[in-house]
Structures are given as structure tokens and as C-alpha cells.
C-alpha atoms as a PDB file:
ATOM      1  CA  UNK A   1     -31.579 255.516-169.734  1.00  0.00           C
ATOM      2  CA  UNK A   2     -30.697 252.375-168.199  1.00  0.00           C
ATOM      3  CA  UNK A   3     -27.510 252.100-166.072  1.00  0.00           C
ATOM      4  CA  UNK A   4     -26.511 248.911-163.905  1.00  0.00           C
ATOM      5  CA  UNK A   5     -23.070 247.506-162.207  1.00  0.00           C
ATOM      6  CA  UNK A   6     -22.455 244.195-160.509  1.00  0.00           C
ATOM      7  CA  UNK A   7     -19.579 242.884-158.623  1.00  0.00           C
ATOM      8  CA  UNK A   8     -19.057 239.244-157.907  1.00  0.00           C
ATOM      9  CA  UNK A   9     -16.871 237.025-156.067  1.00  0.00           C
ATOM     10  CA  UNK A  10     -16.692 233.173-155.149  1.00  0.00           C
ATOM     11  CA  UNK A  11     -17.698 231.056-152.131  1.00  0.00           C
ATOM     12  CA  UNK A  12     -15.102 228.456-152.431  1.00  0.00           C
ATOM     13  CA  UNK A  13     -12.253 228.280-154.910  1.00  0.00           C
ATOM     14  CA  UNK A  14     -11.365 225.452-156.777  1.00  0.00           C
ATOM     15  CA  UNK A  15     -10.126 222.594-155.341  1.00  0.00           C
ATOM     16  CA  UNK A  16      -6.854 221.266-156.338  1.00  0.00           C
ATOM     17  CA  UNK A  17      -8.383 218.124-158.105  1.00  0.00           C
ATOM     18  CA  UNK A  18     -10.798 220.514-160.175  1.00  0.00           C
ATOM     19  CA  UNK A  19      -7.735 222.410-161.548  1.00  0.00           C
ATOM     20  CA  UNK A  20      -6.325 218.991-162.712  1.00  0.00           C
ATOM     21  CA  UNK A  21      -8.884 217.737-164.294  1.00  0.00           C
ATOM     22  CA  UNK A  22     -10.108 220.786-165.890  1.00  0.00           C
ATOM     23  CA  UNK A  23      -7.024 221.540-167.615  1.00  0.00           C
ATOM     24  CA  UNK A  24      -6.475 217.756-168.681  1.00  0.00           C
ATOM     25  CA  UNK A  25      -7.445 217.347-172.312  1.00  0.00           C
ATOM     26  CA  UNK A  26      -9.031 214.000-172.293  1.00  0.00           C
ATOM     27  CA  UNK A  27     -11.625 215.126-169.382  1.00  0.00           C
ATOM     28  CA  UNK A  28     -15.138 216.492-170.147  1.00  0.00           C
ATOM     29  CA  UNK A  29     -15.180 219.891-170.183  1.00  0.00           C
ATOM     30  CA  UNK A  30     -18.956 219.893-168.944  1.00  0.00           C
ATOM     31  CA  UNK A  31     -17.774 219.266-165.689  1.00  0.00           C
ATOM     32  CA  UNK A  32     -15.574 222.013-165.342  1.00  0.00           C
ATOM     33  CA  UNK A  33     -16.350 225.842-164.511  1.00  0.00           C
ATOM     34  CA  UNK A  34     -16.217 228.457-167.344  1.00  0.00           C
ATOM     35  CA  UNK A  35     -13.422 229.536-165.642  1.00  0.00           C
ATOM     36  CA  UNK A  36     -11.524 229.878-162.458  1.00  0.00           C
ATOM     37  CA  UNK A  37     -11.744 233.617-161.668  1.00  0.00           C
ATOM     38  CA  UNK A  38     -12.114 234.668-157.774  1.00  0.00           C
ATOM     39  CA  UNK A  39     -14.197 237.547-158.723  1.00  0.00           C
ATOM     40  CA  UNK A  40     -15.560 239.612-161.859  1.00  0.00           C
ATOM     41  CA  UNK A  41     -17.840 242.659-162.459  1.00  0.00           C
ATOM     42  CA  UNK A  42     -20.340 243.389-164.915  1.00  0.00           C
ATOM     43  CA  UNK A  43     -21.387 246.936-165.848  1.00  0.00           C
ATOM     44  CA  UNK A  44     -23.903 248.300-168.611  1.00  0.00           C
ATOM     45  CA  UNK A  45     -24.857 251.370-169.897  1.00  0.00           C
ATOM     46  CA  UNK A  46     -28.151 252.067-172.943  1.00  0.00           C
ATOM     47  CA  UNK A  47     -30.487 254.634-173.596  1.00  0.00           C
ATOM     48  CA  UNK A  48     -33.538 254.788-176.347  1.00  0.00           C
ATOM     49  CA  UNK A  49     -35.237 257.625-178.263  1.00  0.00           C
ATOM     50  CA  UNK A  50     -38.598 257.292-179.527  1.00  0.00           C
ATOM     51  CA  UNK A  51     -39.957 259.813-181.838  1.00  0.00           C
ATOM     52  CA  UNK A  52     -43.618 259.882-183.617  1.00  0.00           C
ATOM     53  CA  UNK A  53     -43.967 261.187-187.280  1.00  0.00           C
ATOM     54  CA  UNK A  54     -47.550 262.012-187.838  1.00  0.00           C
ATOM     55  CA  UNK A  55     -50.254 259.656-185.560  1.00  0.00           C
ATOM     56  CA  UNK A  56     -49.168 256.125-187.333  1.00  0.00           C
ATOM     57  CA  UNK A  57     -45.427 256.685-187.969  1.00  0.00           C
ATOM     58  CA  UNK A  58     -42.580 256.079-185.233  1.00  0.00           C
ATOM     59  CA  UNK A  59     -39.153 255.589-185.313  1.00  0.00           C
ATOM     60  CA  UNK A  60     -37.090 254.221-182.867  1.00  0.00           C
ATOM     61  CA  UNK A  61     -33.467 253.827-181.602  1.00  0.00           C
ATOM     62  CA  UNK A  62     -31.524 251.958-178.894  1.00  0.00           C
ATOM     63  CA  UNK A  63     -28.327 251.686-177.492  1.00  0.00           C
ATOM     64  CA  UNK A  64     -26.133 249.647-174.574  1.00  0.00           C
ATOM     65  CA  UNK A  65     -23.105 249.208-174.116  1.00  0.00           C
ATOM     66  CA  UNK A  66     -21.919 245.812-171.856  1.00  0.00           C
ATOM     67  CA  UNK A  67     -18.720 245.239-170.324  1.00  0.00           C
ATOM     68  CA  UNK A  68     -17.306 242.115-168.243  1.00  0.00           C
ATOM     69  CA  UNK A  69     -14.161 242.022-166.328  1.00  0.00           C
ATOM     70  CA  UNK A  70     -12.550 239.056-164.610  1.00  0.00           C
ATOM     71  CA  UNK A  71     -10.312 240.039-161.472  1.00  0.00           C
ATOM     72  CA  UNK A  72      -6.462 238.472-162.398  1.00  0.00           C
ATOM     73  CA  UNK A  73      -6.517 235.181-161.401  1.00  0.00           C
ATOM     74  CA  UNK A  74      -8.395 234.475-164.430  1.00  0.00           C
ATOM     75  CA  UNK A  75      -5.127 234.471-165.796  1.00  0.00           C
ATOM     76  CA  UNK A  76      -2.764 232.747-164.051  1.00  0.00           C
ATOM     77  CA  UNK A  77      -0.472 230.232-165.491  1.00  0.00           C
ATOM     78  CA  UNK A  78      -0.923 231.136-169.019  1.00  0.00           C
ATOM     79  CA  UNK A  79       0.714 233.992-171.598  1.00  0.00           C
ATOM     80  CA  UNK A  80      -1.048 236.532-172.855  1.00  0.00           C
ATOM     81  CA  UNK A  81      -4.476 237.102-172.137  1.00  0.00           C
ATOM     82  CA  UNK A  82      -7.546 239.069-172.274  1.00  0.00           C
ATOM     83  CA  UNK A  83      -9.567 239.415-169.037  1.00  0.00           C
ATOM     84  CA  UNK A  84     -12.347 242.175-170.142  1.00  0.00           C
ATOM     85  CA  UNK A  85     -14.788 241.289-172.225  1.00  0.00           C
ATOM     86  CA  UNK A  86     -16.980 244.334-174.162  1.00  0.00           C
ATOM     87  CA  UNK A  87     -20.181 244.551-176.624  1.00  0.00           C
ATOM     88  CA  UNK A  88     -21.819 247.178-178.057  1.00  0.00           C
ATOM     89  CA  UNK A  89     -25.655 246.610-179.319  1.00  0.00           C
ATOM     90  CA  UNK A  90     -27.671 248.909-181.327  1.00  0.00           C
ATOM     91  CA  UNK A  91     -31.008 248.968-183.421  1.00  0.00           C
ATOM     92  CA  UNK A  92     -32.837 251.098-185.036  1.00  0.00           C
ATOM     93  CA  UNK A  93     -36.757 250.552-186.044  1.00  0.00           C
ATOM     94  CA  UNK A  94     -38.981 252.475-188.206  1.00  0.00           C
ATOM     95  CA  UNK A  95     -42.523 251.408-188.859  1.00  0.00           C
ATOM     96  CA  UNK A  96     -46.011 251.985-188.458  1.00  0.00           C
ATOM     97  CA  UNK A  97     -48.516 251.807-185.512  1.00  0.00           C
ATOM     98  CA  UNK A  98     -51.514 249.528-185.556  1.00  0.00           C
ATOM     99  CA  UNK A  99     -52.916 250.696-182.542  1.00  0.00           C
ATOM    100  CA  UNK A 100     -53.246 254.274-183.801  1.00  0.00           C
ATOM    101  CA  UNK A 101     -56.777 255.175-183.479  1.00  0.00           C
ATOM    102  CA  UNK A 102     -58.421 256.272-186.876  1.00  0.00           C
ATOM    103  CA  UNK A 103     -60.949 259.083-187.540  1.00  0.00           C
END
């Protein structure tokens, strides 16, 4: 089982000029941040079974779960919005084992 949690703030906000251009449609958006959140956290949570089925057989099955959450600056100035961010991943693998040693 895997289990990890970050939390992360700025240096240095945005300056004023940043905040103008960045929201102006005709500017390049490569220049800009991804956004303008003070701080965020980032947690996770997974796990994996393993299980053998004779000496060349194996299944095998994962889980994690990912969530990202931007403090509430992220949105300021605007309507409705949607600061946490969530994914779940799984797989599942069933196959055989080459490295099984023969008799």
C-alpha cells in the first residue's frame, strides 16, 4: 500500500501586470501560470494484490486513488467553480511468467 500527501504554497504571488495579461484574450497563454492559486495539496492513496496460479500463471490488480485541491483564491473573480480535482486508476493483469523456471 502506497499512501502520500503534499501541501504547497507560493513564493511570490502574481504581480498585478501578470493578472492583466493573463486574463486578456489576445495574450499568449504560454506565458501565463496554470493558475493563480496561493496554495494547493495533493494526496494519494493505492494498493496492489498479486496472486500466483500454479508456477507460470499470475494475476494481478492495482488501485490509487489521486486527489488535488486548490486553496480559494483559485477562484476569485469568477462564478461557479470547481477547485478539487479527483481520479481514480485501476488495472487488472492476468498472464503468464517467462521467467518461471521449468523442470
Amino acid at each position: 500500500m502506497d499512501i502520500g500527501y503534499s501541501t504547497n504554497a507560493t513564493l511570490q504571488p502574481l504581480s498585478e501586470q501578470q493578472l492583466s495579461l493573463c486574463g486578456n484574450p489576445q495574450t499568449s497563454q504560454a506565458a501565463c501560470p496554470a493558475n493563480d492559486a496561493t496554495s494547493y495539496n495533493y494526496g494519494f492513496i493505492g494498493g496492489g494484490l498479486q496472486r500466483a496460479f500454479g508456477r507460470e500463471f499470475h494475476a494481478y490488480a492495482s488501485y490509487q486513488f489521486n486527489q488535488l485541491s486548490f486553496n480559494h483564491t483559485f477562484c476569485q473573480g469568477t462564478g461557479a467553480c470547481n477547485r478539487i480535482s479527483s481520479q481514480s486508476v485501476a488495472t487488472f493483469w492476468i498472464g503468464l511468467d517467462p521467467s518461471a523456471d521449468p523442470d
